[in-house]
N, C-alpha and C. Protein backbone atom coordinates (compact mmCIF):
# COMPACT_ATOMS: atom_id res chain seq x y z
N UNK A 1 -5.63 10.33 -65.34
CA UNK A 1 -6.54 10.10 -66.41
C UNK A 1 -7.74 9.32 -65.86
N UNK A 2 -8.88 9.65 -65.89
CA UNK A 2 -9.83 9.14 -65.62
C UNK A 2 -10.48 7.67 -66.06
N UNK A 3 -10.72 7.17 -65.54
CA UNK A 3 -11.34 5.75 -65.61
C UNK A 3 -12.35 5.51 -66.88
N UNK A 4 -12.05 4.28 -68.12
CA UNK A 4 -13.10 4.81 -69.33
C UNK A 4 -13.14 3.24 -69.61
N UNK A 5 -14.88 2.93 -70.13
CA UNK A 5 -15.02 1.95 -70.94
C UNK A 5 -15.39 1.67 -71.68
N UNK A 6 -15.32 1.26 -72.43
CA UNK A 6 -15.57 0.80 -73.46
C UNK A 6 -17.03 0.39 -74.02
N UNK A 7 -17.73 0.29 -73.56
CA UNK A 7 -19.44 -0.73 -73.46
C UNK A 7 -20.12 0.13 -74.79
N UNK A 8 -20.64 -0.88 -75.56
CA UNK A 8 -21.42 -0.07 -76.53
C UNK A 8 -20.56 0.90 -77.59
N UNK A 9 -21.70 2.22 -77.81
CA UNK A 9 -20.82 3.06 -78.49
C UNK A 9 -19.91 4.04 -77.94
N UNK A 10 -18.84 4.24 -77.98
CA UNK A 10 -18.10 4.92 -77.70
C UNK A 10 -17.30 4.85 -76.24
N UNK A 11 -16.60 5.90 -75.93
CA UNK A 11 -16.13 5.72 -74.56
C UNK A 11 -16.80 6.58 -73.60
N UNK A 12 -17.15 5.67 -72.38
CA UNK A 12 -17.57 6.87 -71.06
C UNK A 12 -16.65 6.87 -69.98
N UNK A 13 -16.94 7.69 -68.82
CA UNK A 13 -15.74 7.50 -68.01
C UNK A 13 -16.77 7.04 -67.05
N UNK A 14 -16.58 6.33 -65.68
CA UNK A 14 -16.79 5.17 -64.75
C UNK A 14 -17.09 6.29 -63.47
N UNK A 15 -18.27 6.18 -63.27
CA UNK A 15 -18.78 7.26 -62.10
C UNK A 15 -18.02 6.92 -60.48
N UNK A 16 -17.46 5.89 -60.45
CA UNK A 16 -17.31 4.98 -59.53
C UNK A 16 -15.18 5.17 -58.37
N UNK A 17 -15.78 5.28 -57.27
CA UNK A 17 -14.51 5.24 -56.28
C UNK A 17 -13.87 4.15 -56.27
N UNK A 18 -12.64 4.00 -56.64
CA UNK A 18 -11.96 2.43 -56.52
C UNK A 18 -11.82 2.74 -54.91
N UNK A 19 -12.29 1.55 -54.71
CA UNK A 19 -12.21 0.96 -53.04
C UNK A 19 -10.87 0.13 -53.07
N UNK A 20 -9.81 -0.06 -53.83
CA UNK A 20 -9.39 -1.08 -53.49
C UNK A 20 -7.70 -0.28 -52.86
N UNK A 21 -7.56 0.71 -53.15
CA UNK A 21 -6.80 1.72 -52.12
C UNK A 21 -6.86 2.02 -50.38
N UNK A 22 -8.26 2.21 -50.23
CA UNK A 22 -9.25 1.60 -49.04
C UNK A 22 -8.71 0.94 -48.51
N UNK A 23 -9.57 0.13 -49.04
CA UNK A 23 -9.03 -1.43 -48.03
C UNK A 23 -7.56 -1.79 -47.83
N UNK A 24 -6.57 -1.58 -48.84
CA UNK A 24 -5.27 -1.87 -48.40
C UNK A 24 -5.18 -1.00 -47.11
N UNK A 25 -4.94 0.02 -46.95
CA UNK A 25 -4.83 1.13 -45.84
C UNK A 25 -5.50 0.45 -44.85
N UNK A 26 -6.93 0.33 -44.82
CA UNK A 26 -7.50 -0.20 -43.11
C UNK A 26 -6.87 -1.74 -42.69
N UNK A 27 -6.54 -2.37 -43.94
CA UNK A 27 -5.94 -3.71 -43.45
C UNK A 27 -4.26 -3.27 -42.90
N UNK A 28 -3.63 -2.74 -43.55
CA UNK A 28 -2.52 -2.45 -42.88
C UNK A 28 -2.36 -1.48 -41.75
N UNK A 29 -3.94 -0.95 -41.55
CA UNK A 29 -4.13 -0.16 -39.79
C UNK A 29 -4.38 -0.97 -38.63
N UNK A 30 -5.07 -2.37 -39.55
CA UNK A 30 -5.73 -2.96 -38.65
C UNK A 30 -4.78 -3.96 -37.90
N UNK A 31 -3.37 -4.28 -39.29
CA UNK A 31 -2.43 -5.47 -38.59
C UNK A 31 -1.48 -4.66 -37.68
N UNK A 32 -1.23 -2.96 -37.93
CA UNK A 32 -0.72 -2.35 -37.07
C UNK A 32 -1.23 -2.32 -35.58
N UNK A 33 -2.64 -1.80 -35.65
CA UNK A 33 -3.10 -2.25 -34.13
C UNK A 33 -3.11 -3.90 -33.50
N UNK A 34 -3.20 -4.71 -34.08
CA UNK A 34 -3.50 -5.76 -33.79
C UNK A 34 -2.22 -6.39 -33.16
N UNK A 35 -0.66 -5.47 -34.00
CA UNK A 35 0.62 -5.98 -33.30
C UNK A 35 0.57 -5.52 -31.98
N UNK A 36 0.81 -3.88 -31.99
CA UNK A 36 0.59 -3.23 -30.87
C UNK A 36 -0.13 -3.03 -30.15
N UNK A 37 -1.62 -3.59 -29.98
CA UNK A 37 -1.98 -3.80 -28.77
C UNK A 37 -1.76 -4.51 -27.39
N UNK A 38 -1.09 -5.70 -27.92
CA UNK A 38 -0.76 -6.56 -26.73
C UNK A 38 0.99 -6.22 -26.03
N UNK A 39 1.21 -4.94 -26.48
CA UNK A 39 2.42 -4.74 -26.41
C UNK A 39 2.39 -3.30 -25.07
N UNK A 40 0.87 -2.59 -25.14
CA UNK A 40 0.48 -1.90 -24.08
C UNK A 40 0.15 -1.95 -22.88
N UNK A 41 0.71 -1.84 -21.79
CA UNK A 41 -0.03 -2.19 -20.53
C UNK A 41 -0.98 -1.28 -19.79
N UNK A 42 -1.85 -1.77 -19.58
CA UNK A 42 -3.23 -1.43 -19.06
C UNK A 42 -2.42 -0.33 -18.08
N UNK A 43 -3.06 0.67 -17.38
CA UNK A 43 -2.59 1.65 -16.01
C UNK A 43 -2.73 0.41 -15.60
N UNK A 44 -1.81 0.99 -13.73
CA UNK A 44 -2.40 0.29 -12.79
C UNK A 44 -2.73 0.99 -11.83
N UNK A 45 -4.09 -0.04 -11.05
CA UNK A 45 -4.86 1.45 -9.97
C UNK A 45 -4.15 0.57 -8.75
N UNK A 46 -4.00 1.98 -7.53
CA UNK A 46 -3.32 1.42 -6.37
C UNK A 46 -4.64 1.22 -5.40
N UNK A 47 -5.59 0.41 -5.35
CA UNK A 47 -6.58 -0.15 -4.81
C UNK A 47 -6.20 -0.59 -3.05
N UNK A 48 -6.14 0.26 -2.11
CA UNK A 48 -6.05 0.07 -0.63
C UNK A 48 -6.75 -1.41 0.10
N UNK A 49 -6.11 -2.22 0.26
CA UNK A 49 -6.45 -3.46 0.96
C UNK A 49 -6.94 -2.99 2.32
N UNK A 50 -8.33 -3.98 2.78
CA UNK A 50 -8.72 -3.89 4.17
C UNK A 50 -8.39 -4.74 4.68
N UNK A 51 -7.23 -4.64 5.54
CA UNK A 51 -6.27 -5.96 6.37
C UNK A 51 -7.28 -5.83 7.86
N UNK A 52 -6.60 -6.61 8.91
CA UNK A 52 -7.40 -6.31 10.19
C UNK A 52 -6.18 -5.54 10.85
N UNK A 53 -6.94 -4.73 11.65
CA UNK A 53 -5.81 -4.20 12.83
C UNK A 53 -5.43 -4.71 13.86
N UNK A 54 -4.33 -4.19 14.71
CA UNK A 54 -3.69 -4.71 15.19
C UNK A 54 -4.06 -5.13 16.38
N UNK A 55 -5.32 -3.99 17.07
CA UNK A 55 -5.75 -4.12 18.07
C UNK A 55 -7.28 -3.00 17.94
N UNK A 56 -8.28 -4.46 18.52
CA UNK A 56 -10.06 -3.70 18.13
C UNK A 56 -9.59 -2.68 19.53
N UNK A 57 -10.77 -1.41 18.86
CA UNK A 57 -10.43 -0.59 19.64
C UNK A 57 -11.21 -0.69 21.23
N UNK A 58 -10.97 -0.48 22.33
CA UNK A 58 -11.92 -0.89 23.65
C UNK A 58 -13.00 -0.49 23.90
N UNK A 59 -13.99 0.82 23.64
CA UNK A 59 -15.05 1.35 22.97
C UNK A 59 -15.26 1.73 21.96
N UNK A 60 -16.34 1.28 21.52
CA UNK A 60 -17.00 2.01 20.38
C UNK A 60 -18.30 1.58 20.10
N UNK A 61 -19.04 2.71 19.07
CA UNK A 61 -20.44 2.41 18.98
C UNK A 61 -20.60 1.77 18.13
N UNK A 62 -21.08 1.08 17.62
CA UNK A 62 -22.07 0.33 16.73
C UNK A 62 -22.88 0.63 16.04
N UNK A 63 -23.24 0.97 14.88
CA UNK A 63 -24.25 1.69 14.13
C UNK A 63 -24.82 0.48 13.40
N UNK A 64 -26.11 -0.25 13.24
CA UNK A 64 -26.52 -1.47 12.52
C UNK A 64 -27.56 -0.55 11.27
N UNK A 65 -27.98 -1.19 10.51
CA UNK A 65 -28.77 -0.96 9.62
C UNK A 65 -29.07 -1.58 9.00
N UNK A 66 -30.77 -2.22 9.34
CA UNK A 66 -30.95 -3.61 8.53
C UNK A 66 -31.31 -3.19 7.08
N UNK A 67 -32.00 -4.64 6.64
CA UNK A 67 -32.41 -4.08 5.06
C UNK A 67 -33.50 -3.44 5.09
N UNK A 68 -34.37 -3.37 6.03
CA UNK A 68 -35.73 -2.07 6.13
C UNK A 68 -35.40 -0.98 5.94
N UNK A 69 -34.12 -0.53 6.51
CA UNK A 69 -34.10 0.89 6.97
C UNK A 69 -33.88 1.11 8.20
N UNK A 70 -34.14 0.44 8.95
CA UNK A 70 -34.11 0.53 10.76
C UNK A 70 -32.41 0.67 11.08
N UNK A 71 -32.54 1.63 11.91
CA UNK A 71 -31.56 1.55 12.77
C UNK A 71 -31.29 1.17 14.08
N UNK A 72 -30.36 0.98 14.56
CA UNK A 72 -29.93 0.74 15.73
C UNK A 72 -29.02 0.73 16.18
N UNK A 73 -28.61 0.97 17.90
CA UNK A 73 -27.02 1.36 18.12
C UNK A 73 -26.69 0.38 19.08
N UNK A 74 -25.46 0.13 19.44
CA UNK A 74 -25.33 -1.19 20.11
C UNK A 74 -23.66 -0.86 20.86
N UNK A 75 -23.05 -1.31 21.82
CA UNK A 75 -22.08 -1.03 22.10
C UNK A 75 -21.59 -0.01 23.30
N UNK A 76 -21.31 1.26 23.41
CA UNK A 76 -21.43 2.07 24.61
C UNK A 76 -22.75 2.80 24.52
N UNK A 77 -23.24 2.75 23.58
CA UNK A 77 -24.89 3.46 23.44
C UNK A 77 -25.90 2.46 22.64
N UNK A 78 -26.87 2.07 23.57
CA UNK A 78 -27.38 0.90 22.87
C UNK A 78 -29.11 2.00 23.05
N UNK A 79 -29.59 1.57 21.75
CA UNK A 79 -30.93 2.30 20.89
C UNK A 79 -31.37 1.38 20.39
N UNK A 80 -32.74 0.57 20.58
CA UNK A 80 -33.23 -0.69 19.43
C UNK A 80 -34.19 0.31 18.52
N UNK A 81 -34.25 0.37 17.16
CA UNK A 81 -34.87 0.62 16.59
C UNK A 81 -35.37 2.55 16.61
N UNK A 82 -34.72 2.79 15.91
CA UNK A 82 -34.32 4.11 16.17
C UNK A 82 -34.45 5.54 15.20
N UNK A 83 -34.96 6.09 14.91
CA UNK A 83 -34.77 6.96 13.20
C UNK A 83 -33.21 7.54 13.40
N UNK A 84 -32.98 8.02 11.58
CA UNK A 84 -31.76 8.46 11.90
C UNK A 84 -31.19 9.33 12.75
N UNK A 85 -32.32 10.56 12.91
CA UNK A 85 -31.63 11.47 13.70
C UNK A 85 -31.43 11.58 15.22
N UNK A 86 -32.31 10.05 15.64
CA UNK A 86 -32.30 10.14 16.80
C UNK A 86 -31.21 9.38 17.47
N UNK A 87 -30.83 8.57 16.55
CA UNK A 87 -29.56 7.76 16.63
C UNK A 87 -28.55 9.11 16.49
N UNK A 88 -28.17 9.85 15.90
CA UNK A 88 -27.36 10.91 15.60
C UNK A 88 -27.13 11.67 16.93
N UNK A 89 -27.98 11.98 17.52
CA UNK A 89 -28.06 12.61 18.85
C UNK A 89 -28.02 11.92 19.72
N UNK A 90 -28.28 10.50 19.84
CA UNK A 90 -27.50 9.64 21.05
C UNK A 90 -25.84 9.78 20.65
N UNK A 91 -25.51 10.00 19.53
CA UNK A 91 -24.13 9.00 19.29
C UNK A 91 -23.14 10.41 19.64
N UNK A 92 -24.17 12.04 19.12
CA UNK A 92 -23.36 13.19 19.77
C UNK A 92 -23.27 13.24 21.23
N UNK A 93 -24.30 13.04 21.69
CA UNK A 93 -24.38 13.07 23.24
C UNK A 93 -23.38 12.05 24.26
N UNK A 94 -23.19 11.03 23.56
CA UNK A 94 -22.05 10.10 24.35
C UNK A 94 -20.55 10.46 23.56
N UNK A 95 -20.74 11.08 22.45
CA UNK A 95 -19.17 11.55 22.25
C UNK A 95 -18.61 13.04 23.16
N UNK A 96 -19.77 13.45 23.99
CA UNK A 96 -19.13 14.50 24.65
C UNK A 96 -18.09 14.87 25.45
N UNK A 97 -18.43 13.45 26.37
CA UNK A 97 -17.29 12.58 27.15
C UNK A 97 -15.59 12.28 26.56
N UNK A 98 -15.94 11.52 25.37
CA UNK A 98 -15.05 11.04 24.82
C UNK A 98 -14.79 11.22 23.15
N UNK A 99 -14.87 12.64 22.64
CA UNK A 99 -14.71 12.80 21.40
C UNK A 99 -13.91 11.86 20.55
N UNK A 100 -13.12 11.35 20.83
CA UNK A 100 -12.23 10.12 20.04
C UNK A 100 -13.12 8.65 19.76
N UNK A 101 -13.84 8.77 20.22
CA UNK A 101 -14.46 7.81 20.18
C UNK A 101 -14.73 6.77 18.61
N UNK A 102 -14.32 6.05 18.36
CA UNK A 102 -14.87 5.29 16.91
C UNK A 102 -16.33 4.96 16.83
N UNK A 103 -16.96 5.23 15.53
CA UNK A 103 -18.36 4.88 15.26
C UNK A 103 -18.21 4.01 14.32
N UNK A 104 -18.66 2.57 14.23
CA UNK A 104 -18.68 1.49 13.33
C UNK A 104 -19.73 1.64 12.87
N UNK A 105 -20.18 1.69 11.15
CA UNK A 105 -21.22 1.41 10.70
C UNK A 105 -21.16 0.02 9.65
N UNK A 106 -22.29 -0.53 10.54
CA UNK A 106 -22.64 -1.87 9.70
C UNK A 106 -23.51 -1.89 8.71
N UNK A 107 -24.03 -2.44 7.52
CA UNK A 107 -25.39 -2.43 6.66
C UNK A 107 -25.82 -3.22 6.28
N UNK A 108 -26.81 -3.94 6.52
CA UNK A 108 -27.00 -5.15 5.65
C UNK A 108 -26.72 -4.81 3.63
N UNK A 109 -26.49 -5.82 3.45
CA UNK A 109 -25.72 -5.50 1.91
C UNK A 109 -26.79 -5.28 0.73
N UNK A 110 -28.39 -5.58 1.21
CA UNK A 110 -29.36 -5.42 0.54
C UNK A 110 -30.23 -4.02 0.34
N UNK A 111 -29.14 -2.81 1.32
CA UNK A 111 -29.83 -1.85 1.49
C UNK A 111 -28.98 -0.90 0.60
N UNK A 112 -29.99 0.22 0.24
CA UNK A 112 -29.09 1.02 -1.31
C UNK A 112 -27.91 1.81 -0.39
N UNK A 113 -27.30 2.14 -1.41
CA UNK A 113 -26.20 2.83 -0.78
C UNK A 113 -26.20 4.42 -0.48
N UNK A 114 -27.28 5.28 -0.92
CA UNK A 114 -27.43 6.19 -0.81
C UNK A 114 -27.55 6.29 0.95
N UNK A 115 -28.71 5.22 1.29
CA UNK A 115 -28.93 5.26 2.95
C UNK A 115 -27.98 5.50 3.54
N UNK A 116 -27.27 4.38 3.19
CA UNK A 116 -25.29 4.14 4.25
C UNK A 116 -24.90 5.86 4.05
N UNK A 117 -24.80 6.15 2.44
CA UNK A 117 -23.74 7.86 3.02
C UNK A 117 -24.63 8.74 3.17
N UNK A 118 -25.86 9.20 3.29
CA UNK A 118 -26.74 9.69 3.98
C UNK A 118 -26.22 9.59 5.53
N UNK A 119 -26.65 8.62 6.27
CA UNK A 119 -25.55 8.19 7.72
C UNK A 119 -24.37 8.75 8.10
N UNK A 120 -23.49 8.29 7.04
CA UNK A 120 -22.11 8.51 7.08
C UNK A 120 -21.95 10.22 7.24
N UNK A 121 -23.04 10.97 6.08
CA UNK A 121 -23.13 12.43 6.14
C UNK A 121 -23.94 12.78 7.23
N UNK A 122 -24.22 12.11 8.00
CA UNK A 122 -25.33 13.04 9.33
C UNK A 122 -24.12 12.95 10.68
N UNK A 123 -23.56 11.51 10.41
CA UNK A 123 -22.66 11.46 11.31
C UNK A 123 -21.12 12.30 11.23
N UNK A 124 -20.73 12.72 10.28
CA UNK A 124 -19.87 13.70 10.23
C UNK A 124 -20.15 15.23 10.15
N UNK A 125 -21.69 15.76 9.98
CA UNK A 125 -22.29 16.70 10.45
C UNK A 125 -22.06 16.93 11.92
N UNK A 126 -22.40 15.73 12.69
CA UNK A 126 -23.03 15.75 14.09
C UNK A 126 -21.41 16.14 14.74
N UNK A 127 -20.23 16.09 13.92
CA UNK A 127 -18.84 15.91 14.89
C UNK A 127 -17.98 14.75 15.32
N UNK A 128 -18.44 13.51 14.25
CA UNK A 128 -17.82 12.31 14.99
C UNK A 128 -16.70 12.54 13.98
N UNK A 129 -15.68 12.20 15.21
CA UNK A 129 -13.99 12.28 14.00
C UNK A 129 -13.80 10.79 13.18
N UNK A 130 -14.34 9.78 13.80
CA UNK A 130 -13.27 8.35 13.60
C UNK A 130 -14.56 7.48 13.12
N UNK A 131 -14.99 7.62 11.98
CA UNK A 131 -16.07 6.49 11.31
C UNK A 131 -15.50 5.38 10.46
N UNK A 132 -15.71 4.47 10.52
CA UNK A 132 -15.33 2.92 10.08
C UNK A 132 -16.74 2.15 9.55
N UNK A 133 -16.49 1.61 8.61
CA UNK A 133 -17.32 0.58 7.56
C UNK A 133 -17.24 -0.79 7.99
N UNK A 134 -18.20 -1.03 8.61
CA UNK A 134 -17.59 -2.88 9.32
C UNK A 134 -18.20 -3.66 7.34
N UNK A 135 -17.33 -4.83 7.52
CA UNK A 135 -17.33 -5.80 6.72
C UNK A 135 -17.17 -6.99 7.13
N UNK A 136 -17.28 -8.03 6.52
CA UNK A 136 -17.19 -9.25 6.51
C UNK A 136 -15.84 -10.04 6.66
């Protein structure tokens, strides 16, 4: 039966949604989530720790990269100041010898990161198997 009042003459019926059905429902959604949330555990991510090894390896190159942009190689192939690709072709040319060879790349931490895997992608173009991220 529809909603009617009284006001004045006669009876009308009440244009109006009772909200108060509403609100019971979202309050009893809301104390439902509010139990069971703290009752969920987050995933967990298996995040790989960088420990040190056991033993630095006896050659390897050095790849630096300041915050300019400059490169340079240091170690069994030393280059001061260098563009990328020319560093790339020293670092193929001394892995000919010794394909196993490890390439360390360093970066200063102020430089974008696109540069670093730019690098990382010229140097696994060029054939180096064993690239490493030096850190702190």
């Amino acid at each position: 039966m529809p909603a009617v009042s009284s006001r004045g003459r006669g009876r009308r019926t009440i244009n109006e949604i009772n909200m108060v059905p509403f609100i019971d429902v979202m309050l009893v959604l809301l104390i439902i989530f509010m139990v069971t949330a703290p009752l969920i555990t987050p995933g967990v991510i298996n995040v790989p720790s960088a420990g040190k090894s056991s033993k630095a390896p006896d050659k390897l190159i050095s790849v630096n990269i300041d915050a300019k942009g400059q490169v340079s190689l240091s170690g069994e192939v030393k280059l001061a100041e260098a563009s990328e690709k020319e560093a790339v072709s020293a670092i193929k040319k001394a892995l000919e010898d010794t394909p196993d060879m490890p390439v360390m790349l360093a970066a200063d931490s102020d430089l974008r990161y696109q540069q670093v895997i730019s690098m990382m992608k010229q140097l696994q173009e060029a054939g180096v198997q064993r690239v490493g991220l030096a850190v702190k």
